[in-house]
Protein backbone atom coordinates (compact mmCIF):
# COMPACT_ATOMS: atom_id res chain seq x y z
CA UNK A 1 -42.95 28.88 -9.38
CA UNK A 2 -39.51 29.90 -8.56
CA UNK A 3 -40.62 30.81 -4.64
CA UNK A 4 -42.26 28.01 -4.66
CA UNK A 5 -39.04 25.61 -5.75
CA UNK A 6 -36.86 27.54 -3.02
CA UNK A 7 -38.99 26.91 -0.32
CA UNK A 8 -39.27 23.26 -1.08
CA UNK A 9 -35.25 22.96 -1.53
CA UNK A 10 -35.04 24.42 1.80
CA UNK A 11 -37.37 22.17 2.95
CA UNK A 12 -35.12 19.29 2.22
CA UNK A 13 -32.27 20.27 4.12
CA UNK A 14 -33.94 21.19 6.82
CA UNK A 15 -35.74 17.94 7.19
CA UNK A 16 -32.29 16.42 8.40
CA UNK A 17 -32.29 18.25 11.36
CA UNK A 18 -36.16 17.57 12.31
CA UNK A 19 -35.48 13.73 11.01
CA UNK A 20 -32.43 13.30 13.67
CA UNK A 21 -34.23 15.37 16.41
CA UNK A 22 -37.32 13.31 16.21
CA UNK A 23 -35.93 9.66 15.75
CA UNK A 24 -32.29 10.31 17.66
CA UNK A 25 -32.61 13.00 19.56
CA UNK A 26 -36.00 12.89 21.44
CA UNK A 27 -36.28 9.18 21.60
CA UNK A 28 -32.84 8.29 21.97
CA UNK A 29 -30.63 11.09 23.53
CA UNK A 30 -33.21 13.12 25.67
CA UNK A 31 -35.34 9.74 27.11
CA UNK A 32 -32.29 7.00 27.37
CA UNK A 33 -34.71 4.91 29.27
CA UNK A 34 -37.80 5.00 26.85
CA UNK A 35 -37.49 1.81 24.76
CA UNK A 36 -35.86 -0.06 27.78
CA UNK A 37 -39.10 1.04 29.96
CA UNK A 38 -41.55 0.28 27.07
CA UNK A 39 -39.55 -2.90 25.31
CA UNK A 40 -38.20 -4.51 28.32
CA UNK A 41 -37.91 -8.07 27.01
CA UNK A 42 -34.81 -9.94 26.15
CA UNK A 43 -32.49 -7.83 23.13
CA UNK A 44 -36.24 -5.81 21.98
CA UNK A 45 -34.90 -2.36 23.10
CA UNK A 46 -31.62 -2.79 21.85
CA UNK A 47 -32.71 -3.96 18.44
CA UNK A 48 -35.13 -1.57 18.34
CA UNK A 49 -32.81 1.62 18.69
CA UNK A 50 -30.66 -0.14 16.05
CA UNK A 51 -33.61 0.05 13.82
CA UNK A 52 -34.49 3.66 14.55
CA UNK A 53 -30.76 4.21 13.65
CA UNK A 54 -31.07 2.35 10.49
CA UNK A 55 -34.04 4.40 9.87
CA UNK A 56 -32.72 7.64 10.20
CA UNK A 57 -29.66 7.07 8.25
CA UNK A 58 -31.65 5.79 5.02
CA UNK A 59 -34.15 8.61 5.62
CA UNK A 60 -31.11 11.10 5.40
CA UNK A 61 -28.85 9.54 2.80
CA UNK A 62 -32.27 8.87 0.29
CA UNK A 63 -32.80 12.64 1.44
CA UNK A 64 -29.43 14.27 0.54
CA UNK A 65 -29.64 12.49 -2.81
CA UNK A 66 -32.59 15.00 -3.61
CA UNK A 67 -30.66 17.91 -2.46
CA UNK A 68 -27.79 17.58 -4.91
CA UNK A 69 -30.24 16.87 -7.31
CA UNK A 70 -32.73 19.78 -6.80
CA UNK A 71 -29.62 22.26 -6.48
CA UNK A 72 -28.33 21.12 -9.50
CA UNK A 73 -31.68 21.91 -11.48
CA UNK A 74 -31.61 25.28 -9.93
CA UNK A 75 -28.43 25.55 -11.17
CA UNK A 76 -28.86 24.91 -14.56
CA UNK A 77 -32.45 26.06 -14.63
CA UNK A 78 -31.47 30.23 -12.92
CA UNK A 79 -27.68 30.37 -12.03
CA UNK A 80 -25.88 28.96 -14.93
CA UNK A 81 -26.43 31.78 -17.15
CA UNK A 82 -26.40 34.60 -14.37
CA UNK A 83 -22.92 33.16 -13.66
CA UNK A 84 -21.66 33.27 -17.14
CA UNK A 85 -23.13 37.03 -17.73
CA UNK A 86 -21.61 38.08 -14.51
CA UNK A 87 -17.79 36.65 -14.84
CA UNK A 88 -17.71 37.52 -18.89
CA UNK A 89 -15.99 41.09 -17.90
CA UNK A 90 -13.40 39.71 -15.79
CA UNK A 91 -9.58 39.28 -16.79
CA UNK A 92 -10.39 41.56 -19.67
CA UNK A 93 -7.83 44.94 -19.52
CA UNK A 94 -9.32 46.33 -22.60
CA UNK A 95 -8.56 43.33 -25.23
CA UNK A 96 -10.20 40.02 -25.26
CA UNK A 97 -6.62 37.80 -25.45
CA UNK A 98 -4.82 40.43 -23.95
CA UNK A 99 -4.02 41.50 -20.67
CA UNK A 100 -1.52 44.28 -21.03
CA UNK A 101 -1.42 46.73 -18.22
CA UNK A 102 0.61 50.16 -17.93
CA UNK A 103 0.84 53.10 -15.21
CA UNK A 104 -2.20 54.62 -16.63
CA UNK A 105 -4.91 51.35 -16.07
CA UNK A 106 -3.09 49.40 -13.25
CA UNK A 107 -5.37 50.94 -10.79
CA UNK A 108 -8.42 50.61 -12.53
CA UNK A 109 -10.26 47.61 -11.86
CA UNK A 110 -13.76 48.58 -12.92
CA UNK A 111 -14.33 45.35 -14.22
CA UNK A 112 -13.75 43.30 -11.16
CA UNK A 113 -15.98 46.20 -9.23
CA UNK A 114 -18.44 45.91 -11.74
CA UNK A 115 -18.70 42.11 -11.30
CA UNK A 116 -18.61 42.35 -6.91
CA UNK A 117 -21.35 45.14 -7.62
CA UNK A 118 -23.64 43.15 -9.46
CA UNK A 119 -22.83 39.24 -7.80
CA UNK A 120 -24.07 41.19 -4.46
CA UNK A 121 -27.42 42.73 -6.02
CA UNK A 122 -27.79 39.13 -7.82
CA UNK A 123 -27.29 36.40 -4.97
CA UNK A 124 -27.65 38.16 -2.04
CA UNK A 125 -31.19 37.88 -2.46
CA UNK A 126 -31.17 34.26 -2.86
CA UNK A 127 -28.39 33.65 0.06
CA UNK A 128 -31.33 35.46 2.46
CA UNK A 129 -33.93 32.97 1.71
CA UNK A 130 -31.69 29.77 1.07
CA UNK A 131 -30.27 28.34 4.59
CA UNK A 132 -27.00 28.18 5.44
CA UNK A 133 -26.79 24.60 3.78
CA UNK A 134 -28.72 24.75 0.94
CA UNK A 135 -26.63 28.09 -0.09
CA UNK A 136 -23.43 26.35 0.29
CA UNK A 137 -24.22 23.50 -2.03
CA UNK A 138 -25.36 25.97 -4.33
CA UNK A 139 -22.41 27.99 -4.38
CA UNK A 140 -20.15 25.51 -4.80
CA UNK A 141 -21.61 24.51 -8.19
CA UNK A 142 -21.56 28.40 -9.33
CA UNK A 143 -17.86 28.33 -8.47
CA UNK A 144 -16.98 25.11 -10.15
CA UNK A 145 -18.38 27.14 -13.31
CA UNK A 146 -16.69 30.03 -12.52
CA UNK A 147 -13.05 28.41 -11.82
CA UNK A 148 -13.73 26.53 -15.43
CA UNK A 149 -14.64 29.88 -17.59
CA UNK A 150 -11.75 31.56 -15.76
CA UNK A 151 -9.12 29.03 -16.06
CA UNK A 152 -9.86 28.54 -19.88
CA UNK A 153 -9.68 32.25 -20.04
CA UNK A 154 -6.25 33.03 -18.28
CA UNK A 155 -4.79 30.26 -20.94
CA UNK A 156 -6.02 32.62 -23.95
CA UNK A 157 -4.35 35.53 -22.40
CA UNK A 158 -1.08 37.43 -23.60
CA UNK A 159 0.30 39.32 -20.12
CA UNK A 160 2.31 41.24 -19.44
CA UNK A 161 4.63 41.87 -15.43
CA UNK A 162 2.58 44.98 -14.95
CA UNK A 163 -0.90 42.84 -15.95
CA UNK A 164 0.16 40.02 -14.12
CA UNK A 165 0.03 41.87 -10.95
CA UNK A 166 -2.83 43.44 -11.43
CA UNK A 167 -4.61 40.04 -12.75
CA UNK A 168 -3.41 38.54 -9.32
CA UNK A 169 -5.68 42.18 -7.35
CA UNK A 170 -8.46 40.98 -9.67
CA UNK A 171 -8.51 37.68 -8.94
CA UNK A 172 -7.92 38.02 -5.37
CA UNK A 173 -11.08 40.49 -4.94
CA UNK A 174 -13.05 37.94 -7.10
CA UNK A 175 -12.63 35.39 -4.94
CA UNK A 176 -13.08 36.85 -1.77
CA UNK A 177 -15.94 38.34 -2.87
CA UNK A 178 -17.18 35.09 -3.94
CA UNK A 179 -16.32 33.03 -1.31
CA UNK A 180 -17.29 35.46 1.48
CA UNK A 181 -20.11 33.02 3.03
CA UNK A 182 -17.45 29.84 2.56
CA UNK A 183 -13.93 30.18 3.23
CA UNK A 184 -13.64 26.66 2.71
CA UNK A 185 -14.45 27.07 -0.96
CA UNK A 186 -11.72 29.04 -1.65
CA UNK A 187 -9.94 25.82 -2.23
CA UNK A 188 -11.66 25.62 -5.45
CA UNK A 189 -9.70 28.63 -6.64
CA UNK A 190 -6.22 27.21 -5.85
CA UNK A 191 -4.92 26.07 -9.59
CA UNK A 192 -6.34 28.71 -10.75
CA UNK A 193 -4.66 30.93 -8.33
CA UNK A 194 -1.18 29.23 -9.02
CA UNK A 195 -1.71 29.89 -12.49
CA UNK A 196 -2.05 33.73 -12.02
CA UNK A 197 1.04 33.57 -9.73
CA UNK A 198 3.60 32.25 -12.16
CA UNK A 199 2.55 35.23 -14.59
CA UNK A 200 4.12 37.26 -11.55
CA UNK A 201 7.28 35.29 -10.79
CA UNK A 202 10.71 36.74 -12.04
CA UNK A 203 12.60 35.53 -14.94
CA UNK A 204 15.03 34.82 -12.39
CA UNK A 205 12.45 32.51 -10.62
CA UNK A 206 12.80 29.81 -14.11
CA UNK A 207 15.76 27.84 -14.66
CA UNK A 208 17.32 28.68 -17.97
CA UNK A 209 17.73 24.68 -18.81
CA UNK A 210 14.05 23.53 -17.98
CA UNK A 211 12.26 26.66 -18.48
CA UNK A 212 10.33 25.73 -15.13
CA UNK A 213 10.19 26.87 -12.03
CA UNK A 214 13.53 26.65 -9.77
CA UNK A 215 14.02 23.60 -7.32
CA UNK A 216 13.54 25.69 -4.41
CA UNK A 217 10.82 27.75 -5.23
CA UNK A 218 8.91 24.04 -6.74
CA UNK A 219 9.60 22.80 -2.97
CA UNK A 220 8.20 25.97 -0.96
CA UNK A 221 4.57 25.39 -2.10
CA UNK A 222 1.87 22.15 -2.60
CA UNK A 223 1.64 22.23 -6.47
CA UNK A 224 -1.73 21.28 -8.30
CA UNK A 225 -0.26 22.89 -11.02
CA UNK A 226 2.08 20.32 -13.16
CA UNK A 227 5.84 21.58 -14.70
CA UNK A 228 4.63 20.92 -18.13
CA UNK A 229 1.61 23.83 -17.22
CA UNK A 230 4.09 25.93 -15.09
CA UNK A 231 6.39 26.02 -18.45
CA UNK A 232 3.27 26.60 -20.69
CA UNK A 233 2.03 29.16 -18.69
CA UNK A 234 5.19 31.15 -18.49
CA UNK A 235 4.99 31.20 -22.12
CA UNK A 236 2.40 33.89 -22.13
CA UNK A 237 4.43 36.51 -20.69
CA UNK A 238 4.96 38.90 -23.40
CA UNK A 239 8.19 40.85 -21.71
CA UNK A 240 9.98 37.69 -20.20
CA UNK A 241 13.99 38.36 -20.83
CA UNK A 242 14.65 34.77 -21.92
């Protein structure tokens, strides 16, 4: 059944590409004189290629409303819970609301290896058979859930400046092992990714008064992340001077 379900979600995307060659392309584009030759009274070829225009755009905007929707059951139906066995090890450093790191575990990141390991045995597969299209819509729904597990997980966490840095190496390996396919969809990761970079900053990167960030360090990057987060986030630094 499953074959049978990919095949017929690659089926719809493609059919945009066959819809616009046949109505646009071949009868528009490649023979610019065909409904002129064929309809040459008063506005008939004009109106007509307005229809065929018409026609094409309902075909593909009716057409893309099954995609998303056909994605999304194979999301929920086969990826949802692949997704959620597959990031479960991450931002763990031995203790589930802790990520505490010293000279003797910084460079072990068997968890993150353990998770590009096993994404590549699980979706490669599928990214062979899916075209280019289809796999992108699909992977941007498996990130979505993997951005939400991840950011409720880094709030849980206790870190320390040593686990901080090597949260960032985790995180950083994640996503580009992720988002190898689709750069684009890196952009997905970017709160998250703030998040993970004020565990790094320096006490000396806070102002004492408003416990967030420094003027000039809040005007050297686009936020997504708000102060009130910044300052929350901060708080789970375990070795912070002040």
């Amino acid at each position: 059944f499953l074959r049978h379900y990919l095949i017929y979600v690659n089926t719809l995307f493609l059919n945009v590409r066959f819809v616009h060659r046949l109505l646009t392309v071949e009868i528009l584009e490649e023979n610019p004189n065909l409904l002129h030759d064929n309809f040459p009274f008063g506005e008939d070829s004009v109106n007509l290629a307005k229809k065929i225009g018409a026609c094409e755009e309902l075909i593909i905007r009716q057409n893309n409303k099954l995609q998303r929707w056909c994605v999304k059951i194979l999301f929920e139906s086969v990826f949802l819970s692949k997704i959620r066995t597959l990031i479960h090890p991450t931002f763990n450093n031995g203790n589930e609301d802790n990520y505490i790191s010293n000279a003797d575990d910084f460079e072990n990141l068997s968890n993150v290896n353990d998770f590009v390991s096993k994404w590549k045995s699980t979706m490669v597969p599928f990214q062979n058979v899916f075209c280019a299209e289809a796999w992108s819509e699909l992977l941007s729904l498996m990130i979505d859930t993997i951005v939400r597990i991840l950011e409720q997980k880094v709030w849980t966490l206790r870190v320390n400046e040593l686990g901080a840095t090597k949260l960032d190496r985790e995180l950083s390996l994640l996503i580009t092992t992720v988002c190898a396919t689709n750069y684009t969809l890196r952009e997905k990761f970017t709160k998250l990714t703030q998040l993970v970079l004020i565990l790094g900053f320096d006490d000396d990167d806070f102002d004492v008064d408003s416990g967030d960030i420094k003027d000039e360090i809040d005007s050297g990057m686009n936020w997504v992340v708000s102060p009130q987060e910044r300052i929350k986030m901060r708080g789970l630094k375990v070795d912070k001077r002040r």
